[in-house]
Protein backbone atom coordinates (compact mmCIF):
# COMPACT_ATOMS: atom_id res chain seq x y z
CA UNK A 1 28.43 14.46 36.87
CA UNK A 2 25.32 12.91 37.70
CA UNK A 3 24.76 10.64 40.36
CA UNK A 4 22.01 9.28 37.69
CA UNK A 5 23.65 5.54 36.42
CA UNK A 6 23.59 5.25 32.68
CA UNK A 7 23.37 2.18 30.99
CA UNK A 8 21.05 -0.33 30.10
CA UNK A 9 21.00 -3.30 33.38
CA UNK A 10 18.12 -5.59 33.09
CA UNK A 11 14.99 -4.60 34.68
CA UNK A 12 14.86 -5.32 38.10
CA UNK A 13 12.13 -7.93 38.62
CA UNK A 14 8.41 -7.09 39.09
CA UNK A 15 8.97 -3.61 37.90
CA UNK A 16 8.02 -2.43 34.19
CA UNK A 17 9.72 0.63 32.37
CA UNK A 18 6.92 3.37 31.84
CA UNK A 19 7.02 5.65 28.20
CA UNK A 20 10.00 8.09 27.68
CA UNK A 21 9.31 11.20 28.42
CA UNK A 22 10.59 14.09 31.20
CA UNK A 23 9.83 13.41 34.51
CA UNK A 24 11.13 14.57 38.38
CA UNK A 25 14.61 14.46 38.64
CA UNK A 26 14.92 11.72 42.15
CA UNK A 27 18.05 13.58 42.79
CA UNK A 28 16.92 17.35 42.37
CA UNK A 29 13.17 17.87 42.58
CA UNK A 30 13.64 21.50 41.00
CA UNK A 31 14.93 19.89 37.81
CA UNK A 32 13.54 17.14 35.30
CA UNK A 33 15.41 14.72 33.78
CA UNK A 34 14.46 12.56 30.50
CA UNK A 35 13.66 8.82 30.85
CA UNK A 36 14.41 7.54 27.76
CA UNK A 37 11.82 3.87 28.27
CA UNK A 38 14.54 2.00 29.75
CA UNK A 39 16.91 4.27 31.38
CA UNK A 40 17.69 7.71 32.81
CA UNK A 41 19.78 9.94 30.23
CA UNK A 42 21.49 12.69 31.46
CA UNK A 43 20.18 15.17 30.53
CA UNK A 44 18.25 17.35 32.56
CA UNK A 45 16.39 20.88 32.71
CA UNK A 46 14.56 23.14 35.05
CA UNK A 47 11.11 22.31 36.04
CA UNK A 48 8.68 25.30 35.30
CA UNK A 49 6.76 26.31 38.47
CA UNK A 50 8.39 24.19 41.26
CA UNK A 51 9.50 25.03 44.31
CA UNK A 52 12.63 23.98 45.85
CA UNK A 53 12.05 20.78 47.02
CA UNK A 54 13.79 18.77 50.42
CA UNK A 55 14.89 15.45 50.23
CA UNK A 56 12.63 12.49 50.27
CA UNK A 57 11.91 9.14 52.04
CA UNK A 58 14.17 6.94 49.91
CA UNK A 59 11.71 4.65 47.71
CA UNK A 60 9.28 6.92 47.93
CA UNK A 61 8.48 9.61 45.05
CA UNK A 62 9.28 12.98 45.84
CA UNK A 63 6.94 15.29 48.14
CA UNK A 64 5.08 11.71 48.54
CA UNK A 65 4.09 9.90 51.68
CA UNK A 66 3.14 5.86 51.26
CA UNK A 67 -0.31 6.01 51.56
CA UNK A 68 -0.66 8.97 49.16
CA UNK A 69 -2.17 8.46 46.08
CA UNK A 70 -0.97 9.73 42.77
CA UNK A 71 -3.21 12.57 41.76
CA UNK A 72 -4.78 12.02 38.30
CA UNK A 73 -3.73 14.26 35.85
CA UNK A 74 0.06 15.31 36.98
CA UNK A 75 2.94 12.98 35.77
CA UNK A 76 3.90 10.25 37.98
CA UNK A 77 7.00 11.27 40.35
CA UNK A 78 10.38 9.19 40.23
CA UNK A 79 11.28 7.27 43.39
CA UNK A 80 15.15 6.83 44.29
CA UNK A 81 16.83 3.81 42.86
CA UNK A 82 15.42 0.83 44.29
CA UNK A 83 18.87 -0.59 44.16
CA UNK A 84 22.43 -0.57 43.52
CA UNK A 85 22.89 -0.14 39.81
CA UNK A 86 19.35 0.12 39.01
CA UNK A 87 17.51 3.05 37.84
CA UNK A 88 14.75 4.19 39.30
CA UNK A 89 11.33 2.89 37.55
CA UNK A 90 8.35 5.75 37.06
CA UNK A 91 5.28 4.91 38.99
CA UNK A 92 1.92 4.49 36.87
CA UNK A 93 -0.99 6.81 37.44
CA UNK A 94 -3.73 5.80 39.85
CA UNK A 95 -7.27 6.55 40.39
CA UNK A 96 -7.68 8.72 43.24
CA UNK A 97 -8.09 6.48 46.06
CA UNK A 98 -6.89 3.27 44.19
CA UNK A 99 -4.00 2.22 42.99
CA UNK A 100 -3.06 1.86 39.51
CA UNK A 101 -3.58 -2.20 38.75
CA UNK A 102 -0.99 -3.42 36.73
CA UNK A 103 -1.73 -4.33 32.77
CA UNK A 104 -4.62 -1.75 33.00
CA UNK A 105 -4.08 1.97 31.39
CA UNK A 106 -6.67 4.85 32.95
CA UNK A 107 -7.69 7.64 30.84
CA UNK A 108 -4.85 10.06 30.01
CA UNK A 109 -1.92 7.36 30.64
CA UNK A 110 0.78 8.59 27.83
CA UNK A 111 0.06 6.91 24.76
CA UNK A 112 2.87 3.93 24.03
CA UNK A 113 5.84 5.28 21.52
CA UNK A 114 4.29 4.83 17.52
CA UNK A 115 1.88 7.11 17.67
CA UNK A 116 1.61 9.95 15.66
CA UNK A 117 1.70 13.29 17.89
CA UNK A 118 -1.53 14.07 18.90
CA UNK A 119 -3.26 10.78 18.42
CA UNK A 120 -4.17 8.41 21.08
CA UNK A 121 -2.61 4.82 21.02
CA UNK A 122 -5.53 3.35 23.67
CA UNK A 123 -8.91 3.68 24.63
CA UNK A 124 -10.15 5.41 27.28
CA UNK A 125 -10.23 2.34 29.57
CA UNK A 126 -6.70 1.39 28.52
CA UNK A 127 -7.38 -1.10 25.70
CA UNK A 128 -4.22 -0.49 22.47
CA UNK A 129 -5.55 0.44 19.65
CA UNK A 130 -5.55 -0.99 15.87
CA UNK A 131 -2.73 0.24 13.76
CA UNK A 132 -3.37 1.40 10.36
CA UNK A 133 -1.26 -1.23 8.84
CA UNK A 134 -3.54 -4.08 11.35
CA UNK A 135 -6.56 -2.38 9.37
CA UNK A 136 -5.43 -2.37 5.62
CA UNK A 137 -4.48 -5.67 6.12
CA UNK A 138 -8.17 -7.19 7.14
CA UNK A 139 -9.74 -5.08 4.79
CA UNK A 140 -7.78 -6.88 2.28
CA UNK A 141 -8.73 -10.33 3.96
CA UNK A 142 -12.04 -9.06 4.00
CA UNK A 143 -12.18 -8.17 0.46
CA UNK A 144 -10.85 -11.27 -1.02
CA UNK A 145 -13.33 -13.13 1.24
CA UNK A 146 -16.62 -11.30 -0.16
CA UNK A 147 -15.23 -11.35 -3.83
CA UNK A 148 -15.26 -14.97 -2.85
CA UNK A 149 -19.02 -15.25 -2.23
CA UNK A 150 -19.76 -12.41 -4.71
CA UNK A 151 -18.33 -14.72 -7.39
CA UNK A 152 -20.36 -17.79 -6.51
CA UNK A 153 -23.06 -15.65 -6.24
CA UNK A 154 -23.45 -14.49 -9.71
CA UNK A 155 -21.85 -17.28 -11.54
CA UNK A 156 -25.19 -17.29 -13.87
CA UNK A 157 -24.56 -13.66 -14.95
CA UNK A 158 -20.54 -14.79 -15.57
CA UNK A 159 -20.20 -17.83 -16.92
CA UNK A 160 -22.01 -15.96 -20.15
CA UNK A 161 -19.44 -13.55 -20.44
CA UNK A 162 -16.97 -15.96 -20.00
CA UNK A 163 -17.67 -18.28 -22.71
CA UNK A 164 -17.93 -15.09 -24.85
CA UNK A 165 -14.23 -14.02 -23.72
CA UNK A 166 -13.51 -17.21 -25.12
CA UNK A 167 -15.02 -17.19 -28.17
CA UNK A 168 -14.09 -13.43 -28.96
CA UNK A 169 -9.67 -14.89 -28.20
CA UNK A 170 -10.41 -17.65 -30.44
CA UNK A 171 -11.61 -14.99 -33.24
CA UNK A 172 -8.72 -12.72 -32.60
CA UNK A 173 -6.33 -15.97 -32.82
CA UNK A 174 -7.67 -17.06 -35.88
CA UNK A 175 -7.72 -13.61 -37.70
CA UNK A 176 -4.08 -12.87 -36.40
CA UNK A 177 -2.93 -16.21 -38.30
CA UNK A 178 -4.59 -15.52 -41.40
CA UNK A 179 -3.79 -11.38 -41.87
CA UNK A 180 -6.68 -10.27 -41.02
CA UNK A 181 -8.07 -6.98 -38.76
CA UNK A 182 -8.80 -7.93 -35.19
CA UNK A 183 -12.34 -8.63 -34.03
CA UNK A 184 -13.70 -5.66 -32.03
CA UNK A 185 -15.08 -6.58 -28.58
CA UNK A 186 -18.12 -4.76 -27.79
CA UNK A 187 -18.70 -4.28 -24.05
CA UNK A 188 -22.30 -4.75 -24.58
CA UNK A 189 -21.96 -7.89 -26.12
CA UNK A 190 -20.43 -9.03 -23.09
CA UNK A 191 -22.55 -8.12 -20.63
CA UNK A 192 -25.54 -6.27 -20.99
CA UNK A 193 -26.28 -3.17 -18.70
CA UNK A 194 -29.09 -4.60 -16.99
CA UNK A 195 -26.51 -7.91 -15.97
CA UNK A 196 -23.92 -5.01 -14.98
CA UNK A 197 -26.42 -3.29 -12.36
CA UNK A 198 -27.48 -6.55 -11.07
CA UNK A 199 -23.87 -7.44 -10.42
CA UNK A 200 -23.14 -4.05 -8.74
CA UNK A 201 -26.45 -4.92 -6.49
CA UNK A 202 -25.12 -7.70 -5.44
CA UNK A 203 -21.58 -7.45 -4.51
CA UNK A 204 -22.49 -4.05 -2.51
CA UNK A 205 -25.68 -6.11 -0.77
CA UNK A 206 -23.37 -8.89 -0.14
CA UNK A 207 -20.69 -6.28 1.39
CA UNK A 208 -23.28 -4.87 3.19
CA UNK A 209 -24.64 -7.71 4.65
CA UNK A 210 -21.47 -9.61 5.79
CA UNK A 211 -19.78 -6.76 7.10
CA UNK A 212 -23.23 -6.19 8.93
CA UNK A 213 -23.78 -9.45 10.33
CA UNK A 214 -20.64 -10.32 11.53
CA UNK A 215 -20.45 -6.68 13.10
CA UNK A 216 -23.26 -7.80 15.22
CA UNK A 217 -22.42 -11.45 16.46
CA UNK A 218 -18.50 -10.97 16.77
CA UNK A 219 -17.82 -7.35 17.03
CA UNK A 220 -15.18 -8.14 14.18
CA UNK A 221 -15.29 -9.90 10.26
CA UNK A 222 -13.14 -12.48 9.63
CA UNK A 223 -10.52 -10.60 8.15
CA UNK A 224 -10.25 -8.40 11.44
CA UNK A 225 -10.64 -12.03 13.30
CA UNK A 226 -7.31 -12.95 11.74
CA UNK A 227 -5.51 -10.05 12.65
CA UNK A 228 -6.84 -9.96 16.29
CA UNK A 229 -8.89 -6.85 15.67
CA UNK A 230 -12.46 -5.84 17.06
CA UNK A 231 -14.91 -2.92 16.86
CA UNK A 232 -16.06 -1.69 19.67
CA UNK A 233 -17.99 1.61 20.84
CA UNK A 234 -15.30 4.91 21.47
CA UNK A 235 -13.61 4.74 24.37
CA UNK A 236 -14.96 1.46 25.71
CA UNK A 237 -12.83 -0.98 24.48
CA UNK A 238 -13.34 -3.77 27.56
CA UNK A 239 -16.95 -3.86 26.19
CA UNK A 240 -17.74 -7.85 25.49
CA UNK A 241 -19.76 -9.41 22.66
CA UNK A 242 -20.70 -7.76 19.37
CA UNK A 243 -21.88 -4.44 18.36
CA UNK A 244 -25.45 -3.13 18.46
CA UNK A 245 -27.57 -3.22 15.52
CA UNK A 246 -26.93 0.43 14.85
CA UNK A 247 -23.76 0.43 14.70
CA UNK A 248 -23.03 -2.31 12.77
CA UNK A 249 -25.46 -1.19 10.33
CA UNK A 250 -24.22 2.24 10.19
CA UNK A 251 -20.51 0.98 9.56
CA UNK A 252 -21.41 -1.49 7.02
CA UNK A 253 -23.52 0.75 5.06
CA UNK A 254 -20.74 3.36 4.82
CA UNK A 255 -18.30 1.02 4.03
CA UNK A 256 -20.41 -0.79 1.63
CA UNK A 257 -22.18 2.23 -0.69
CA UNK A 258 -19.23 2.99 -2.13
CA UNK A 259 -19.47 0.13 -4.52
CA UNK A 260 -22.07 1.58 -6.13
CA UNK A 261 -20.90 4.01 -8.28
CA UNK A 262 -16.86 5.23 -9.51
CA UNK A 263 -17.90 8.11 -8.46
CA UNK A 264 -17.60 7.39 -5.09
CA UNK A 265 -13.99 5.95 -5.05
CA UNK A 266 -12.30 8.70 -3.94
CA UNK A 267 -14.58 9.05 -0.67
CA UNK A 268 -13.63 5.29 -0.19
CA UNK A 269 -10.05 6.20 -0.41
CA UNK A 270 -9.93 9.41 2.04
CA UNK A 271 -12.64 6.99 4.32
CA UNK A 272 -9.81 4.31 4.05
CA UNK A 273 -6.89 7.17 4.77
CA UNK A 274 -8.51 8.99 8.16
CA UNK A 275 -6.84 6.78 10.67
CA UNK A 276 -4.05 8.01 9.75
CA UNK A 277 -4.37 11.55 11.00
CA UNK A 278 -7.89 11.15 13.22
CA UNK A 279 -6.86 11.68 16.80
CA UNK A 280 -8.42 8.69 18.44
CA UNK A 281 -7.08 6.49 14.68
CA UNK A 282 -10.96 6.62 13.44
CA UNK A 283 -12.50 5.98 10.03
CA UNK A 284 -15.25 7.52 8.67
CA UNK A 285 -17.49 5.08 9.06
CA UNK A 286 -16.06 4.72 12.35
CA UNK A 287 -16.80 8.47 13.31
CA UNK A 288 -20.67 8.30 11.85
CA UNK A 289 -21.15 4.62 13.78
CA UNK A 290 -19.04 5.83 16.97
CA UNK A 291 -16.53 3.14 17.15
CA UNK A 292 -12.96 2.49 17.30
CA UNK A 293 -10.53 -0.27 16.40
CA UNK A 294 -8.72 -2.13 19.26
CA UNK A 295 -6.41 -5.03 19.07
CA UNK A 296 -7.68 -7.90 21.39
């Protein structure tokens, strides 16, 4: 039996449980054994490549002096347990030279457990990033706020069609009591084509424009405000302020255009779906503009 304990004690204090995953074995430095995020299982297997390995200082990871840094790129090394009845905690990655500051994730830290194999769950400089569910969410806030303006907007091309709803259920009422065929409503007698293209024009320059302009002074619309969301450029996820004009003009074009024609719903869909499988959790519109999602 292992001399591993198993069990769940409380953390010891000032210490902080690093992803499950294999790591050294503290007891056996040819084996690894699983850390399962808040304890050591017990199960263990051979470590490919390593030699046979002496016993360390206690406290110290194996084949590790104190003032050694980590080297970036290898999996942190388990210490010994720092105390009776405590597992020992994995040490985080440092930058050679530095150490590791706490709170702060360096470039090719093991992504937090949620994400989908393969795809990254920070930035490169250690900032989380947006779930999918975060996203859909704010779009929908989003939506409802520039159907909002859209709607006040045009209210001289609806209020017309409207008051000839109106009139057209008051006909069909009235026909209904007395046995007679139901009025047709013709879609051109609602709204003429002209009126329809003008409303298209301006709920996808409206789209456009907020999406743009908020882009640029907040990095984030107010639906993404709400859900502590912001846009930032890939990988640099610290960076303050709002986007360039570029970007945000890129990503609210692409997001917008798709308003103007049906025909273009089912890029807005797949654009909607490519977090989902996108390595670093991008859109479209993300990809062409070169940002990401983070949560703040």
């Amino acid at each position: 039996m292992s001399g591993i304990p198993v069990g769940s004690p409380p953390v010891p204090p000032g210490r902080h449980a690093a992803p499950s995953g294999w790591y050294a074995d503290p007891l056996d430095g040819a084996q690894e054994r699983y850390w399962d995020g808040w304890q050591w299982a017990r199960t263990t297997r051979p470590r490919e490549g390593a030699a046979p390995a002496g016993p360390s200082q206690p406290g110290y990871p194996q084949g590790q002096q104190p003032d050694q840094p980590q080297q970036q790129g290898h999996p942190p090394q388990q210490g010994y347990p720092p105390q009776q009845g405590y597992p020992a905690q994995p040490g985080y990655p440092a930058q050679p030279g530095y150490p590791a500051q706490p709170g702060h994730l360096p470039a090719g830290y093991p992504g937090q457990p949620g994400g989908r194999p393969g795809q990254a769950t920070f930035t490169a400089d250690g900032v989380p990033l947006a779930g999918w569910w975060w996203r859909v969410l704010a779009a929908v806030v989003d939506g409802f706020v520039v159907g909002l303006l859209v709607t006040l907007a045009t209210l001289p091309l609806l209020l017309p069609v409207l008051e000839r709803v109106s009139a057209y259920f008051a006909e069909a009422v009235a026909a209904a009591e007395r046995g007679l065929p139901q009025p047709v409503l013709d879609q051109q007698s609602l709204m003429s084509t002209g009126d329809q293209l003008l409303l298209a024009l301006a709920s996808v320059g409206l789209t456009f424009v907020y999406h743009a302009v908020f882009l640029r002074w907040r990095g984030a619309t107010p639906g993404k405000l709400l859900c502590s969301l912001r846009v930032v450029p890939v990988d640099a996820g610290r960076s303050p302020g709002g986007l360039d004009w570029r970007r945000s003009l890129t990503r609210a074009l692409v997001w917008a255009a798709p308003g103007l024609s049906l025909l273009l719903g089912p890029f807005q869909l797949l654009d909607a779906l490519f977090p989902l499988w996108q390595p670093r959790r991008q859109a479209i519109h993300d990809l062409l503009a070169r940002t990401q999602v983070v949560r703040r």
